[in-house]
N, C-alpha and C. Protein backbone atom coordinates (compact mmCIF):
# COMPACT_ATOMS: atom_id res chain seq x y z
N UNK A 1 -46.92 -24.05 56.71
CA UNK A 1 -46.22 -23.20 55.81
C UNK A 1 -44.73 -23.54 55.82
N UNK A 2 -44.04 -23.96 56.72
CA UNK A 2 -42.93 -23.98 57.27
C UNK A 2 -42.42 -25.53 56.18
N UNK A 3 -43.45 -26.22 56.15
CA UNK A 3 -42.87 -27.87 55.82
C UNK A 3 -42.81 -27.33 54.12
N UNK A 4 -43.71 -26.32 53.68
CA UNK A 4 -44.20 -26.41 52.27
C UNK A 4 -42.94 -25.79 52.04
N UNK A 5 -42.23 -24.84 52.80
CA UNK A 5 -41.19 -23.95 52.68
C UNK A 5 -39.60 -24.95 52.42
N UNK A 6 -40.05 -26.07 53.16
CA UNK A 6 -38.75 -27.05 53.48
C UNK A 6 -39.13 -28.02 52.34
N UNK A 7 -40.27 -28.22 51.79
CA UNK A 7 -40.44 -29.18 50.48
C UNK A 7 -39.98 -28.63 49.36
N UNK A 8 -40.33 -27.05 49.26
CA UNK A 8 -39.42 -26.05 47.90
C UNK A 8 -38.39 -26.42 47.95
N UNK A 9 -38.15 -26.15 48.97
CA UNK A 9 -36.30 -24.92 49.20
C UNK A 9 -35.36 -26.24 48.84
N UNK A 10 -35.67 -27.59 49.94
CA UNK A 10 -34.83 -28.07 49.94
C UNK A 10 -34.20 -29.05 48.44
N UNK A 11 -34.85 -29.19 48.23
CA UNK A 11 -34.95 -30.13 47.14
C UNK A 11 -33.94 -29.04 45.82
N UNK A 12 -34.04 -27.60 45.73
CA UNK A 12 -33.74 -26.49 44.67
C UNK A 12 -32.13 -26.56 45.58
N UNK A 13 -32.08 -26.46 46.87
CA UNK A 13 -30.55 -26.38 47.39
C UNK A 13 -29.49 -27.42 46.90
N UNK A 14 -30.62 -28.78 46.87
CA UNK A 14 -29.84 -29.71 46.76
C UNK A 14 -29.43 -29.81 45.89
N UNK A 15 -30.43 -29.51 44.65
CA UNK A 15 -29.82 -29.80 42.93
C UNK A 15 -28.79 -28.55 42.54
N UNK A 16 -28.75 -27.36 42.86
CA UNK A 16 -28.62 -26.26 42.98
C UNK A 16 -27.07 -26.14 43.37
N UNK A 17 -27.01 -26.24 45.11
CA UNK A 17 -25.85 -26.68 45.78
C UNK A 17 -24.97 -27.78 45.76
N UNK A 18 -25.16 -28.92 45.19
CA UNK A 18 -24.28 -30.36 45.49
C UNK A 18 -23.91 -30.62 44.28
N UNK A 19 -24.79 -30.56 43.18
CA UNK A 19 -24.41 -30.80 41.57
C UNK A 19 -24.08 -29.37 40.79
N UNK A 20 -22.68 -29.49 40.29
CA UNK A 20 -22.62 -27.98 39.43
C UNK A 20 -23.22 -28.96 37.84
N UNK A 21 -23.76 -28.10 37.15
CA UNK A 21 -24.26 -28.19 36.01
C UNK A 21 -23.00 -28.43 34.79
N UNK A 22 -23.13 -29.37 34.39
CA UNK A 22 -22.16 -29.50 33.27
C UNK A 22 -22.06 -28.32 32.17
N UNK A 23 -20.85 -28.17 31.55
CA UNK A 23 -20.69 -27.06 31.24
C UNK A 23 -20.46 -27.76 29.59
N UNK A 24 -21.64 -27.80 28.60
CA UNK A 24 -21.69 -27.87 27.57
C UNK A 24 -21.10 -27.26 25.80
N UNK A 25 -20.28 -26.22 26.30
CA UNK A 25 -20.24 -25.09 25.64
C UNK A 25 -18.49 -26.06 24.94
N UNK A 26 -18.64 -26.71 23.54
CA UNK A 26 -17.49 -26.81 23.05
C UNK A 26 -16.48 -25.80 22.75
N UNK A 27 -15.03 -25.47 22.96
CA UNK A 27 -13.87 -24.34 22.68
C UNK A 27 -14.40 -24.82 20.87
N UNK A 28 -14.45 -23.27 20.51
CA UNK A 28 -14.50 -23.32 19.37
C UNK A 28 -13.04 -23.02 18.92
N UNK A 29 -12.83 -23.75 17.33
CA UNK A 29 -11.46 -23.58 16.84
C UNK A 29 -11.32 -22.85 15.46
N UNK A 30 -10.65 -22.26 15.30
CA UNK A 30 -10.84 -21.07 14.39
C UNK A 30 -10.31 -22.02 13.15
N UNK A 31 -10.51 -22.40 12.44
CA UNK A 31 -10.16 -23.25 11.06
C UNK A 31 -9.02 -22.11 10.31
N UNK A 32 -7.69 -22.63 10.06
CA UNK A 32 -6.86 -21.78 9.57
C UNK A 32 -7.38 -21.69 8.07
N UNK A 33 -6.81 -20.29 7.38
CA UNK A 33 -6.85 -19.77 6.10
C UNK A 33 -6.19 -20.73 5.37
N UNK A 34 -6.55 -20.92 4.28
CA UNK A 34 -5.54 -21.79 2.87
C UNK A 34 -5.02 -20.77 2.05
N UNK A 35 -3.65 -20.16 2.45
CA UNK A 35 -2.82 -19.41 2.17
C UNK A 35 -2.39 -19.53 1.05
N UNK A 36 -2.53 -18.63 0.18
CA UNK A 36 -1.80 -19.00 -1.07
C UNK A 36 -0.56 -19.42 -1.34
N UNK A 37 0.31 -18.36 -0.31
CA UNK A 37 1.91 -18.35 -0.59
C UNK A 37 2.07 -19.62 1.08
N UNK A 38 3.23 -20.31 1.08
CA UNK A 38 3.63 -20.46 2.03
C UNK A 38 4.77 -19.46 3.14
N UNK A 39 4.54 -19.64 4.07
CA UNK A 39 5.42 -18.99 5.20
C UNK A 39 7.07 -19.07 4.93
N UNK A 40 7.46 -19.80 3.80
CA UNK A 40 8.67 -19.74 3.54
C UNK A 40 8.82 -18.67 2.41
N UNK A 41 8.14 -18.63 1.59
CA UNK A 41 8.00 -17.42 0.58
C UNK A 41 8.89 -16.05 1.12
N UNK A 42 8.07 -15.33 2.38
CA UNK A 42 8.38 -14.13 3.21
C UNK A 42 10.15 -14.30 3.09
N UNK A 43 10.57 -15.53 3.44
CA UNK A 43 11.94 -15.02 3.72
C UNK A 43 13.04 -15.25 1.93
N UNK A 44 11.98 -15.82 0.84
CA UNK A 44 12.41 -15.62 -0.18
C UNK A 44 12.19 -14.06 -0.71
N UNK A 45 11.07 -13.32 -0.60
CA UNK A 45 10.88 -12.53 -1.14
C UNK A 45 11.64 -11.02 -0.22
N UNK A 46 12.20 -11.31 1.02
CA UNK A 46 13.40 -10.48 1.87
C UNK A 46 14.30 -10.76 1.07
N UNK A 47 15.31 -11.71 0.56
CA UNK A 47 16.30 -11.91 0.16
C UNK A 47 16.42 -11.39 -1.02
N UNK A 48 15.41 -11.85 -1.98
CA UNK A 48 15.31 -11.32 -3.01
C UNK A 48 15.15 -9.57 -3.22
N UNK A 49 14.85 -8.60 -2.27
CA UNK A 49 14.86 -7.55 -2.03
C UNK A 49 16.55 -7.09 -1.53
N UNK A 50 16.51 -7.87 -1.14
CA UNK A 50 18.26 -7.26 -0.43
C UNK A 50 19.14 -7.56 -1.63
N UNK A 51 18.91 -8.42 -2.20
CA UNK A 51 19.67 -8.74 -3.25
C UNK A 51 19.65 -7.54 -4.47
N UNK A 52 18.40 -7.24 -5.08
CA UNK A 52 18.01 -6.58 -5.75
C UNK A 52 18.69 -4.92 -5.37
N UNK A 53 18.62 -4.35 -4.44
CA UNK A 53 18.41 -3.26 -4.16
C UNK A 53 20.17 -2.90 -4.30
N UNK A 54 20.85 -4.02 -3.49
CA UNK A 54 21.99 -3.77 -3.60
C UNK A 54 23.25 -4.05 -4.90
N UNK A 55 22.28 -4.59 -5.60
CA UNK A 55 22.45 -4.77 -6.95
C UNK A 55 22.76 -3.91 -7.79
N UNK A 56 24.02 -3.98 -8.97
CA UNK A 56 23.91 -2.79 -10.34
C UNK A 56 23.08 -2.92 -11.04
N UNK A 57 22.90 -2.29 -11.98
CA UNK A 57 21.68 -2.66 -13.33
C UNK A 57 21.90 -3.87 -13.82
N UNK A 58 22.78 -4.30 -14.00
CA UNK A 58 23.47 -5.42 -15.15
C UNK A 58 22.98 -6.74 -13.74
N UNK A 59 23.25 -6.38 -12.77
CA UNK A 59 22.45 -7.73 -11.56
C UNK A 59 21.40 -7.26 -11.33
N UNK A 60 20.91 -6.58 -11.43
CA UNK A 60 19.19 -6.14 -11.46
C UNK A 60 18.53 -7.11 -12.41
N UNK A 61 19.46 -6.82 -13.53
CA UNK A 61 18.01 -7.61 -14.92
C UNK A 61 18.66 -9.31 -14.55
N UNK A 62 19.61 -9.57 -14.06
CA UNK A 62 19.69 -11.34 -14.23
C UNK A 62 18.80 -11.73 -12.70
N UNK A 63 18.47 -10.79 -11.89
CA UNK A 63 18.07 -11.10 -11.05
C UNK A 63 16.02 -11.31 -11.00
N UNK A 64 16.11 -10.27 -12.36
CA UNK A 64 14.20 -10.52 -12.51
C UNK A 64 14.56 -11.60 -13.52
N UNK A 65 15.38 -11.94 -14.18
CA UNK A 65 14.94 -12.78 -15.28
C UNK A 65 15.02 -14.26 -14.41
N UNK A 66 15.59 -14.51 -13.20
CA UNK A 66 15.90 -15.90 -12.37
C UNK A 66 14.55 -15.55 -12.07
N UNK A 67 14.11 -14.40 -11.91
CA UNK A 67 12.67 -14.80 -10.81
C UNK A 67 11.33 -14.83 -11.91
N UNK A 68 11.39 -15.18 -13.02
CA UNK A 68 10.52 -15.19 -13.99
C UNK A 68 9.22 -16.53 -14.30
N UNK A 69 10.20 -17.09 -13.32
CA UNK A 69 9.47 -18.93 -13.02
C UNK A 69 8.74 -18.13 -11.87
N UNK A 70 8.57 -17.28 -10.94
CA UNK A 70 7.75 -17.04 -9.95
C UNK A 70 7.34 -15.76 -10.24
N UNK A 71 5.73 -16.02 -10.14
CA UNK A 71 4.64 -14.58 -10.58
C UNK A 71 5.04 -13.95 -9.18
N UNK A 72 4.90 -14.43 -8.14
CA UNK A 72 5.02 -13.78 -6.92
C UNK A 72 6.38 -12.89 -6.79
N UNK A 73 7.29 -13.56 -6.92
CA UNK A 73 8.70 -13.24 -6.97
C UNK A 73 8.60 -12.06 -8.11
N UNK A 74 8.59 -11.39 -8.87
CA UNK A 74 8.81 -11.13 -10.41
C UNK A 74 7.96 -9.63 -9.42
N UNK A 75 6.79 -9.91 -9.19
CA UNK A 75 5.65 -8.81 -8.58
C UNK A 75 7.02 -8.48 -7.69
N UNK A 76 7.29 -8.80 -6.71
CA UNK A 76 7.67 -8.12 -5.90
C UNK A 76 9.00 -7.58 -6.19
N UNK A 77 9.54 -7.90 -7.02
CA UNK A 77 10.97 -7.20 -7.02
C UNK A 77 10.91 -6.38 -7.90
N UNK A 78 9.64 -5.99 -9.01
CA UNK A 78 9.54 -5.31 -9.47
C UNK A 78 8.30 -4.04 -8.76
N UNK A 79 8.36 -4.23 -7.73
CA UNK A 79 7.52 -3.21 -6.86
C UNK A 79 8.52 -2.86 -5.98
N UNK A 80 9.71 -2.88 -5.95
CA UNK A 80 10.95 -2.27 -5.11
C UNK A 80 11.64 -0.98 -6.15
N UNK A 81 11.35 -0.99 -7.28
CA UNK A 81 11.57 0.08 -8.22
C UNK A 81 11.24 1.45 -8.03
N UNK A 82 11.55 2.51 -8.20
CA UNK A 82 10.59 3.88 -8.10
C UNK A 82 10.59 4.35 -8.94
N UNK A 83 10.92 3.85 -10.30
CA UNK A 83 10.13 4.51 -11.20
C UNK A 83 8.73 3.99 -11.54
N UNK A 84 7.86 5.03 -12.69
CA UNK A 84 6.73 4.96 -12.96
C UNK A 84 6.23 3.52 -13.46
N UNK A 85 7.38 3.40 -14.69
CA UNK A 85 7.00 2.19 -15.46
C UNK A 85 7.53 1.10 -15.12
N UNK A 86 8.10 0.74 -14.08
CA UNK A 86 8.64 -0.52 -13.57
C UNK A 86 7.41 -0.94 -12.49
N UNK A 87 7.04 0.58 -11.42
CA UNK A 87 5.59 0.07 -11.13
C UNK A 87 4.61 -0.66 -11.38
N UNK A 88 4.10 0.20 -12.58
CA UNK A 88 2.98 -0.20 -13.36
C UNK A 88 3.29 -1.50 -13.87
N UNK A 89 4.43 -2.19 -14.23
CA UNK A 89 4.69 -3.38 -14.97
C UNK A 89 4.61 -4.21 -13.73
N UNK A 90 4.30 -3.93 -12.19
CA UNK A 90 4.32 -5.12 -11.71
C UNK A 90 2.24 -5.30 -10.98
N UNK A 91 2.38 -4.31 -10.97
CA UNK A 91 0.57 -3.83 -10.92
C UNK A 91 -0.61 -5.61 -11.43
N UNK A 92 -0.43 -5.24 -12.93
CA UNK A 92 -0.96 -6.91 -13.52
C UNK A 92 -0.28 -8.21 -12.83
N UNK A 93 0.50 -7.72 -12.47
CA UNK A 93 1.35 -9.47 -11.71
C UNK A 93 0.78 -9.52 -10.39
N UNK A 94 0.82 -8.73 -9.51
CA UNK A 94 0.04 -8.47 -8.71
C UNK A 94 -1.63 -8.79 -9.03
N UNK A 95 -2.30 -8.24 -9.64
CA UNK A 95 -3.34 -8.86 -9.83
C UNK A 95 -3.76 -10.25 -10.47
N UNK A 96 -2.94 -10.72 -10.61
CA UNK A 96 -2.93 -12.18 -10.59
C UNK A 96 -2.62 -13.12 -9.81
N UNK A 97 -2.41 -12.73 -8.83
CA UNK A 97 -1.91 -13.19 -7.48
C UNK A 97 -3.60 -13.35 -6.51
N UNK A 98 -3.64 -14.35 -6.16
CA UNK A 98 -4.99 -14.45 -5.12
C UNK A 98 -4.85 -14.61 -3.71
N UNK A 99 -4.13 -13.35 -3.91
CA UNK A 99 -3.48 -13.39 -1.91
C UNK A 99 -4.95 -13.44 -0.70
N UNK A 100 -4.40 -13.56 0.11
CA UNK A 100 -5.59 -13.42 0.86
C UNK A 100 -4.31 -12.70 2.07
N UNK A 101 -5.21 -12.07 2.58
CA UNK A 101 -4.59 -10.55 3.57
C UNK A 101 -4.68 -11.00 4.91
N UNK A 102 -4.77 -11.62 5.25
CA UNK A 102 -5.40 -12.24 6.38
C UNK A 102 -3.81 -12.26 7.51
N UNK A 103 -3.88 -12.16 9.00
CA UNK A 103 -2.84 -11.91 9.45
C UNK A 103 -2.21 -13.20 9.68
N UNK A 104 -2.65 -14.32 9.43
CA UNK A 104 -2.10 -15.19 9.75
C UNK A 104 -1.02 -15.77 8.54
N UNK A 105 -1.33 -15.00 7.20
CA UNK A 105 -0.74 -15.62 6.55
C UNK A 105 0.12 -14.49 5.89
N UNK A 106 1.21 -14.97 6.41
CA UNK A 106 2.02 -13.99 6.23
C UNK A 106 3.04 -13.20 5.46
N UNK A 107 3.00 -14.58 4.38
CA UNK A 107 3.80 -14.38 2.98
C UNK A 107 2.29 -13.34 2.10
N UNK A 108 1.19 -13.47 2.31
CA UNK A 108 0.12 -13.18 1.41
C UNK A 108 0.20 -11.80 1.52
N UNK A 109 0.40 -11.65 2.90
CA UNK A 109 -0.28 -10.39 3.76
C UNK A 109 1.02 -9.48 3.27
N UNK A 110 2.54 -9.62 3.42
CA UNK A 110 3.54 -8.82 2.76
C UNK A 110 3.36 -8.69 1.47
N UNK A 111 2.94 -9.76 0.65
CA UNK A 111 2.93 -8.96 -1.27
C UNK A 111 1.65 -8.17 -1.23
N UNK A 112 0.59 -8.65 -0.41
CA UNK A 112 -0.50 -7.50 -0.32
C UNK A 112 0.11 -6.58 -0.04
N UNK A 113 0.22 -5.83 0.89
CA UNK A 113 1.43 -4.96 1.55
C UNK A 113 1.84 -4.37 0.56
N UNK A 114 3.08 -4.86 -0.13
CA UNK A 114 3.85 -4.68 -1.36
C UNK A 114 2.97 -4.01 -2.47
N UNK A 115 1.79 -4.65 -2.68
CA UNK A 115 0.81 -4.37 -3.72
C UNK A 115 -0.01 -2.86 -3.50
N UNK A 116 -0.09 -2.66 -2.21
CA UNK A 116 -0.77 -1.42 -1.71
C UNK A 116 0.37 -0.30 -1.89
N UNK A 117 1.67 -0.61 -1.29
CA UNK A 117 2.20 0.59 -1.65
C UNK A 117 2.82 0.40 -2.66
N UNK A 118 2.73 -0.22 -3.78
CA UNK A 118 2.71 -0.42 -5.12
C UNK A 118 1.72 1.29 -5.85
N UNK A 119 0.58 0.99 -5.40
CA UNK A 119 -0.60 1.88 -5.69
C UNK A 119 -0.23 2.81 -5.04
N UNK A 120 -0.20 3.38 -3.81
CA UNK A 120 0.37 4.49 -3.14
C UNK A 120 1.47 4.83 -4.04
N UNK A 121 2.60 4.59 -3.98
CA UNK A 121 3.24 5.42 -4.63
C UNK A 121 3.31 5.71 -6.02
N UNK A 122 2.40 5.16 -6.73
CA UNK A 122 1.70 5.57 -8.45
C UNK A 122 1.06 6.69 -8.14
N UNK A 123 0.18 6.63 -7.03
CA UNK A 123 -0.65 8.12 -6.76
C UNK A 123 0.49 9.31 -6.24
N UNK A 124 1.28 8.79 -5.62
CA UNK A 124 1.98 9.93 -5.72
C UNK A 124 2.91 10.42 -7.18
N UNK A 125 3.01 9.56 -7.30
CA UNK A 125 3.96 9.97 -8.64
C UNK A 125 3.30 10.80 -9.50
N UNK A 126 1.95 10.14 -9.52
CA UNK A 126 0.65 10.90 -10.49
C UNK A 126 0.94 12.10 -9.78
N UNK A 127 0.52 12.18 -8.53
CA UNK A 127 0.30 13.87 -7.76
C UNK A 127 1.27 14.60 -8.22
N UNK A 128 2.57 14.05 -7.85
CA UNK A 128 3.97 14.78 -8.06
C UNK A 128 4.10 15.22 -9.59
N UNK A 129 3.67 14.13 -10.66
CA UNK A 129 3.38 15.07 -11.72
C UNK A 129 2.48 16.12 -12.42
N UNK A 130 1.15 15.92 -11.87
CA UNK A 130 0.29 17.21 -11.72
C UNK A 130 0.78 18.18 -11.40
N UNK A 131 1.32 17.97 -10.29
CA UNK A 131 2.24 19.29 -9.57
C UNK A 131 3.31 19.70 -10.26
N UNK A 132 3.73 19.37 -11.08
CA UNK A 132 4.76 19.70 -11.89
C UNK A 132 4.47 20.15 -12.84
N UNK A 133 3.26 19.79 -13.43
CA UNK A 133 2.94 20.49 -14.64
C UNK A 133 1.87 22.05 -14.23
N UNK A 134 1.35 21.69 -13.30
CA UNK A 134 1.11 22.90 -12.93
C UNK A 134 2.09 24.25 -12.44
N UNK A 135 3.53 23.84 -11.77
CA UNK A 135 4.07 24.73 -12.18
C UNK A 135 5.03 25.24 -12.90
N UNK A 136 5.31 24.58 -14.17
CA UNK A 136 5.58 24.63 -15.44
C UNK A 136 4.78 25.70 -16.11
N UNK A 137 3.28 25.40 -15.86
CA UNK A 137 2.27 26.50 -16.58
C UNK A 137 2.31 27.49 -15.93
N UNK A 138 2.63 27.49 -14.46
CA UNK A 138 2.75 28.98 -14.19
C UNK A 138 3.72 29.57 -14.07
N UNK A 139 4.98 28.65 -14.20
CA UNK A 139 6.51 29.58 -14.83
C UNK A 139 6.28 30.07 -16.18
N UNK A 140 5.39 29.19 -16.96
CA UNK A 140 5.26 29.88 -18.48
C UNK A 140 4.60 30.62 -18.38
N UNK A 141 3.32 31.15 -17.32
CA UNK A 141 2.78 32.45 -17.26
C UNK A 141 3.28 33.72 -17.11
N UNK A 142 4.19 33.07 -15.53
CA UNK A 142 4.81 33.87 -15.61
C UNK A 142 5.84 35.00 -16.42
N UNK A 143 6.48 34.21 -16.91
CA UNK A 143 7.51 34.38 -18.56
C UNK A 143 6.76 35.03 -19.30
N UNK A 144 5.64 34.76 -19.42
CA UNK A 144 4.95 35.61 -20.86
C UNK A 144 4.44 37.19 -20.42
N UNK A 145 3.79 36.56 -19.10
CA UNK A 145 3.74 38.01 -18.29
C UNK A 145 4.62 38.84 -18.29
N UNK A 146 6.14 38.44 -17.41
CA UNK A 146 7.13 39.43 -17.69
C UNK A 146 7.34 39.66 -19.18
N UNK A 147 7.84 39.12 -20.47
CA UNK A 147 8.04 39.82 -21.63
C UNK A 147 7.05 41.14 -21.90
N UNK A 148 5.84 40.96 -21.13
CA UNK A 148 4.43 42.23 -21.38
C UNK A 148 5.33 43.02 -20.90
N UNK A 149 5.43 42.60 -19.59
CA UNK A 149 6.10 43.78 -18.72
C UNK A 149 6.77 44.66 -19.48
N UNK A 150 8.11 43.60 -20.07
CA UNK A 150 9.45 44.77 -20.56
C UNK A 150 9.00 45.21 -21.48
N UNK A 151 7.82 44.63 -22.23
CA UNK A 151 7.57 45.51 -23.56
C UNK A 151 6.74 47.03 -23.09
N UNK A 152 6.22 46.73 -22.51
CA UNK A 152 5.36 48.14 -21.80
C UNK A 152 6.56 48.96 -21.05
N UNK A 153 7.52 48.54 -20.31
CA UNK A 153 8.25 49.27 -19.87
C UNK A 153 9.19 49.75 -21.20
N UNK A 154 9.68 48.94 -21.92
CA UNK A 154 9.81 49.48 -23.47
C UNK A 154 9.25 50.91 -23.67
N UNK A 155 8.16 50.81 -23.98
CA UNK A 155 7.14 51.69 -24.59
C UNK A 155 6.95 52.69 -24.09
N UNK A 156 6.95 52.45 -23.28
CA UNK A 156 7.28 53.73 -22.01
C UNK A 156 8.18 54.30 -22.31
N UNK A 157 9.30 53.88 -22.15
CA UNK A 157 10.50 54.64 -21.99
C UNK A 157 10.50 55.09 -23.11
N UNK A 158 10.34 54.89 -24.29
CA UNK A 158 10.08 55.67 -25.89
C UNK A 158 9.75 57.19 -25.61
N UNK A 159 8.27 56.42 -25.38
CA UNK A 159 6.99 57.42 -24.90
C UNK A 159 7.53 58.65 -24.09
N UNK A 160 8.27 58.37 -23.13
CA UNK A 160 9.27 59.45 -22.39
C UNK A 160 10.34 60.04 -23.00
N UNK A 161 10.64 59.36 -23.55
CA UNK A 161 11.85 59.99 -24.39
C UNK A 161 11.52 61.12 -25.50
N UNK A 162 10.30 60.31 -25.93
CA UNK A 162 10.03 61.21 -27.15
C UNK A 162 9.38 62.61 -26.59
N UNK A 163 8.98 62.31 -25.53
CA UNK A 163 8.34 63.91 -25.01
C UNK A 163 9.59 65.02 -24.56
N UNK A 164 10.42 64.28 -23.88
CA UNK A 164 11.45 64.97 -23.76
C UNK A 164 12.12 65.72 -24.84
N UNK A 165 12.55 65.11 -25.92
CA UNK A 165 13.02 65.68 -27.05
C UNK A 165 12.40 66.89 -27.58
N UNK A 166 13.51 68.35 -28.10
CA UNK A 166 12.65 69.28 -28.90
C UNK A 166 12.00 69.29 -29.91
């Protein structure tokens, strides 16, 4: 039993113990994204924001009309606006854009960015005007309500008066 024990064992120690097993497993490599915008973009489309913002009207419009050769450019400086319709006018430019969101790419991933709270703040604007017209209608309720009022308090006071009288 002893030899059959030393014919297993030893032979499993040896391959086991003396040879480590090659380690087959290639590093996998993550194949980068084909970015639409390049990584230089990001620091065009900063500048172009600082520029813009600190801008009068009269350098506002020469500043979208320089950026009219770039869909990208044009989207984004017209998504630095807060009004309604300067929004919405950059919305379609934006959707013509085939960004990909991805973190590595980082000019894509800021006009995405840009593009989302593009939409965010349309929904608010929308909200903020719902809300406004709702209480518009109920200042005009109000208003119509009170004129009842004074007219009944009107009427009243007639109504009292006239009883009083002989």
């Amino acid at each position: 039993m002893t030899k059959h024990f030393l014919l297993f064992t030893f032979p499993l120690l040896f391959l086991g113990g003396c040879h480590p097993l090659p380690k087959f497993i290639q590093p996998v490599q993550v194949p980068q994204p084909n970015c639409f915008l390049p990584e230089t973009a990001l620091n065009q489309f900063l500048e172009d924001e600082h520029q813009f913002i600190t801008a009068d009207t009269a350098q506002q419009k020469l500043i979208l009309d320089a950026s009219k050769d770039s869909l990208e450019r044009q989207a984004n400086i017209l998504s630095i606006a807060r009004n309604k319709v300067t929004l919405e006018q950059s919305l379609p430019l934006f959707a013509q854009i085939p960004l990909l969101p991805n973190k590595s790419c980082t000019a894509d991933r800021y006009l995405y960015l840009r593009f989302r709270h593009v939409q965010a703040n349309l929904a608010a604007i929308e909200e903020k005007d719902f809300i406004t017209a709702r209480l518009n209608a109920a200042k005009l309720t109000i208003e119509k309500q009170q004129q009842q009022i004074d007219a009944l308090t009107q009427i009243e006071q007639a109504i009292t008066r006239q009883r009083e009288e002989p």
